[in-house]
C-alpha atoms as a PDB file:
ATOM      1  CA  UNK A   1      14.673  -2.454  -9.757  1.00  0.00           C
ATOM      2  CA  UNK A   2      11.161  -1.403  -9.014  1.00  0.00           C
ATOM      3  CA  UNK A   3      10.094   2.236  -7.790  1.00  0.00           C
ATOM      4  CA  UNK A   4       9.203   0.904  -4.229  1.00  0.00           C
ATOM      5  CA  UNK A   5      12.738  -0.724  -4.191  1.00  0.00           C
ATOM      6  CA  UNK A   6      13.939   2.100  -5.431  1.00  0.00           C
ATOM      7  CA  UNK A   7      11.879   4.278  -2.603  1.00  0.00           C
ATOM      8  CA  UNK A   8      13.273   1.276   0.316  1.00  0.00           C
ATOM      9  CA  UNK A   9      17.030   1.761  -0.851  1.00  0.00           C
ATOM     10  CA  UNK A  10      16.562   5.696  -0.645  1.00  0.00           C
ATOM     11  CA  UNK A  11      17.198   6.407  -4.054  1.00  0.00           C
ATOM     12  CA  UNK A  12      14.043   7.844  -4.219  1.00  0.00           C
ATOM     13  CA  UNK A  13      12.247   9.858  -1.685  1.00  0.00           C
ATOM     14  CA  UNK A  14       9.015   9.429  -0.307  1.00  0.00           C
ATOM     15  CA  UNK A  15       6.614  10.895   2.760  1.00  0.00           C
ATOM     16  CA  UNK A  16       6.974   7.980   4.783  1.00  0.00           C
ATOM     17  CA  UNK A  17       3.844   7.720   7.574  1.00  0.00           C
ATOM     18  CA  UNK A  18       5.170   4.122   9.266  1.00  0.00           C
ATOM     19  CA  UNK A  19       8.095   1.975   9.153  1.00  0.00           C
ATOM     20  CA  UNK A  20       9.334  -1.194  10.892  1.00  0.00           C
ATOM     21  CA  UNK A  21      12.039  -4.408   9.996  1.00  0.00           C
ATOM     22  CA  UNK A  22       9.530  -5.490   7.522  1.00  0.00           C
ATOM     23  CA  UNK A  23       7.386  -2.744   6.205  1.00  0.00           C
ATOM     24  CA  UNK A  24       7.282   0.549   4.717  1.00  0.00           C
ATOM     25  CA  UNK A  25       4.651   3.064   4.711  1.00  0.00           C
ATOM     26  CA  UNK A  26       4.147   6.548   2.464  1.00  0.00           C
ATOM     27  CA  UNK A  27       1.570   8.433   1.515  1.00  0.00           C
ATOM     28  CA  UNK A  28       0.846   8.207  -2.454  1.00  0.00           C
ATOM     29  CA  UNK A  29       1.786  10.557  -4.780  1.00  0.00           C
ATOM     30  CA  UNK A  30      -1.737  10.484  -6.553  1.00  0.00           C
ATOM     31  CA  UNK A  31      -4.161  10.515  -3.859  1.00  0.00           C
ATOM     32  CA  UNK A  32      -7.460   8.907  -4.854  1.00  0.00           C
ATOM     33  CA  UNK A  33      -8.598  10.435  -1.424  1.00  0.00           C
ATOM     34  CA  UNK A  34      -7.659  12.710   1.297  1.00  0.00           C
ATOM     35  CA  UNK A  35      -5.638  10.216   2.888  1.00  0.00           C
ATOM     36  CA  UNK A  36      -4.061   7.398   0.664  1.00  0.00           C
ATOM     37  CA  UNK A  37      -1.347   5.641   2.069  1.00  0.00           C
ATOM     38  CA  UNK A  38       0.703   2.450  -0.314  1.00  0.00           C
ATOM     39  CA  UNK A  39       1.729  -0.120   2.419  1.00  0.00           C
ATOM     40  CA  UNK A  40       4.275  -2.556   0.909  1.00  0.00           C
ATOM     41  CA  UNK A  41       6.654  -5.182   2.527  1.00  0.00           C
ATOM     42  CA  UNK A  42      10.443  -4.383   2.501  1.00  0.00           C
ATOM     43  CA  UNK A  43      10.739  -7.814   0.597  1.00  0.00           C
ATOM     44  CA  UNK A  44      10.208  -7.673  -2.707  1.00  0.00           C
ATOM     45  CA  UNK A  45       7.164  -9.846  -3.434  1.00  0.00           C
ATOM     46  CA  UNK A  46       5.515  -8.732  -6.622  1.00  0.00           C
ATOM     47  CA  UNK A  47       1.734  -9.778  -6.206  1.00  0.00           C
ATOM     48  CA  UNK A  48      -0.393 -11.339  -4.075  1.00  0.00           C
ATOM     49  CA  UNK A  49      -0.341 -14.236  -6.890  1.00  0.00           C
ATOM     50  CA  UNK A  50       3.475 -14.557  -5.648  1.00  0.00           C
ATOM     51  CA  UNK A  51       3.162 -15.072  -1.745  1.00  0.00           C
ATOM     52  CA  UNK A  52       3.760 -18.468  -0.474  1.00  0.00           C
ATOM     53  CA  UNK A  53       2.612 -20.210   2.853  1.00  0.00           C
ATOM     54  CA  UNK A  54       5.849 -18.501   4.749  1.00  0.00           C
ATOM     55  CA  UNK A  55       4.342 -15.229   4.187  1.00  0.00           C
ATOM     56  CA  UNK A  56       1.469 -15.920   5.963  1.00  0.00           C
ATOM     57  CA  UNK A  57       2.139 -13.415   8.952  1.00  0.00           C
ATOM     58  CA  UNK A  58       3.656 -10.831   6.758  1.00  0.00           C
ATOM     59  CA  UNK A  59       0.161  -9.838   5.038  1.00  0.00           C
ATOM     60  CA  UNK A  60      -1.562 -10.127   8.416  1.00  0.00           C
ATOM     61  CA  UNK A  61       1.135  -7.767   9.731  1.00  0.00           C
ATOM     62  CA  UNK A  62       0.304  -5.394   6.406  1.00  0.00           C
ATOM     63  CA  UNK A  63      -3.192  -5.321   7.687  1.00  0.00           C
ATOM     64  CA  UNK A  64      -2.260  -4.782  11.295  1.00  0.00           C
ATOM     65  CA  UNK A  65      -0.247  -1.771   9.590  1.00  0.00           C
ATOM     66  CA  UNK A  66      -2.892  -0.748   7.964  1.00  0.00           C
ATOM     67  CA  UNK A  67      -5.186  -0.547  11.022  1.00  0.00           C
ATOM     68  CA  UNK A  68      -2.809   1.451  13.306  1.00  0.00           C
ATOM     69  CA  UNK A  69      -2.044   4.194  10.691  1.00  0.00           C
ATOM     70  CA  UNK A  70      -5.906   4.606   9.952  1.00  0.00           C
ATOM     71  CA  UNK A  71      -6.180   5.329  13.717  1.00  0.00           C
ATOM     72  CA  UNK A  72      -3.813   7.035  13.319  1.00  0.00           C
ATOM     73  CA  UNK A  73      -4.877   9.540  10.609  1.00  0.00           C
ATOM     74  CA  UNK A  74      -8.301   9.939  12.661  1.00  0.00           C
ATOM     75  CA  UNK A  75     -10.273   7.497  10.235  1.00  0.00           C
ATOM     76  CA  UNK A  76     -12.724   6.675  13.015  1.00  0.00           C
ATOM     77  CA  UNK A  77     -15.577   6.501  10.928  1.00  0.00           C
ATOM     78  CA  UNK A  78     -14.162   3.675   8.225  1.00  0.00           C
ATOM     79  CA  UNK A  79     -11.557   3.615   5.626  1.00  0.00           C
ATOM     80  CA  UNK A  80     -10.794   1.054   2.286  1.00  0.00           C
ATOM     81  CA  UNK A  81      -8.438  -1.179   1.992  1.00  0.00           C
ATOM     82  CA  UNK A  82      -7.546  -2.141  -1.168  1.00  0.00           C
ATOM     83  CA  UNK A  83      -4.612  -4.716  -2.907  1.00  0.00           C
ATOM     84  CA  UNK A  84      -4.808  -4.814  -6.954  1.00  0.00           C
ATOM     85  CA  UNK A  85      -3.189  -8.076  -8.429  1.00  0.00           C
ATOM     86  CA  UNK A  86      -1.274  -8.047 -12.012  1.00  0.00           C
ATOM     87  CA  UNK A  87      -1.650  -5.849 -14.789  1.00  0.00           C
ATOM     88  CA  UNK A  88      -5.371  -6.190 -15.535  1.00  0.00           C
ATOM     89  CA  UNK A  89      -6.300  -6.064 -11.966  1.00  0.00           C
ATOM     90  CA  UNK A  90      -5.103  -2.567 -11.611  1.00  0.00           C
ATOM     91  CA  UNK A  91      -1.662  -2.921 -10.406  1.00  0.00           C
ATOM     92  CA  UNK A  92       0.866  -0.610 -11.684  1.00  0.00           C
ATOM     93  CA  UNK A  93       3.848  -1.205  -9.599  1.00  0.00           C
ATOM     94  CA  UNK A  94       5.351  -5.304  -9.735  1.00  0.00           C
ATOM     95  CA  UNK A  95       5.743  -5.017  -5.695  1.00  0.00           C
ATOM     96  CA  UNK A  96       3.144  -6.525  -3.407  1.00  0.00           C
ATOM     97  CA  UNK A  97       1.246  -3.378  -1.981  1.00  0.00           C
ATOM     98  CA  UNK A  98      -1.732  -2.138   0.074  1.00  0.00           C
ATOM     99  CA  UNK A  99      -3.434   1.219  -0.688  1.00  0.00           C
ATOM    100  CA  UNK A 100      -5.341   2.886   2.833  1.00  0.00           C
ATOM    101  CA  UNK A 101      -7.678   5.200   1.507  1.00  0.00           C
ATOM    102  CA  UNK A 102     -10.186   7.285   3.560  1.00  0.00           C
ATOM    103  CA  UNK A 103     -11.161  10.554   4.406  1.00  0.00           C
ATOM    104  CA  UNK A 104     -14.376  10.375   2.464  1.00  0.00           C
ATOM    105  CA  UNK A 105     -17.056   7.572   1.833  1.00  0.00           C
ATOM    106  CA  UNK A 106     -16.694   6.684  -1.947  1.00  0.00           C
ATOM    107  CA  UNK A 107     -13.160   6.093  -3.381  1.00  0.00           C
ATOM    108  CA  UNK A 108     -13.940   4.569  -6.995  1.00  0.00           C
ATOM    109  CA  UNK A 109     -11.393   2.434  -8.895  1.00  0.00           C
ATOM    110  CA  UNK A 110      -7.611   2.898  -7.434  1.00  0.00           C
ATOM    111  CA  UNK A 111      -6.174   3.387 -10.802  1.00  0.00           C
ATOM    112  CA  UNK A 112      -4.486   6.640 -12.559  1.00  0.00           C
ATOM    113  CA  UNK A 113      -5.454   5.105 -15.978  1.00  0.00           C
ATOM    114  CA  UNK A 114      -8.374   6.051 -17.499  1.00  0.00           C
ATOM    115  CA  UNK A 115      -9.795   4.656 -20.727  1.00  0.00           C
END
């Protein structure tokens, strides 16, 4: 089971910002900003390479998440949003996920690796 599974289930804990029926919202626990929130789906849909046509509304609703928390947090002035897709894209957790990041005006990479 993946960490974010692990995070929906409650066997982890997390500082959870939004929730709904179908998605989950903390704060990450390696801020690449002042504010950086992980917005993820409560269904477990690895990458963006894995959606299919029926999930459609689901990443418009992860953007429409995405928008209300950065109002939210006071991120009047703009915000990033970024999704990384498999391994050599950036993505370190196999569960479909959006980072918010703002609070400042560059961000860099969203990655904890460094080469």
């Amino acid at each position: 089971m993946c960490i974010f599974c692990k995070i929906l289930d409650k066997e982890l804990s997390a500082d959870v910002v939004y929730e709904d029926d179908r998605i989950l919202a903390f704060k990450d626990i390696h801020p690449q900003a002042p504010v950086h929130i992980l917005i993820i789906p409560k269904e477990h849909i690895i990458s963006v390479d894995h959606l299919e046509d029926k999930d459609k509304e689901l990443i418009g609703e992860l953007v429409l998440v995405a928008k209300k928390i950065a109002k939210a947090k006071g991120l009047s002035t703009g915000y990033k949003l970024a999704i990384s897709v498999g391994k050599d894209g950036g993505q370190e957790v196999d569960h479909l996920h959006l980072h918010l990041l703002g609070g400042k005006k560059n961000y860099g990479v969203i990655s904890k690796k460094t080469k």
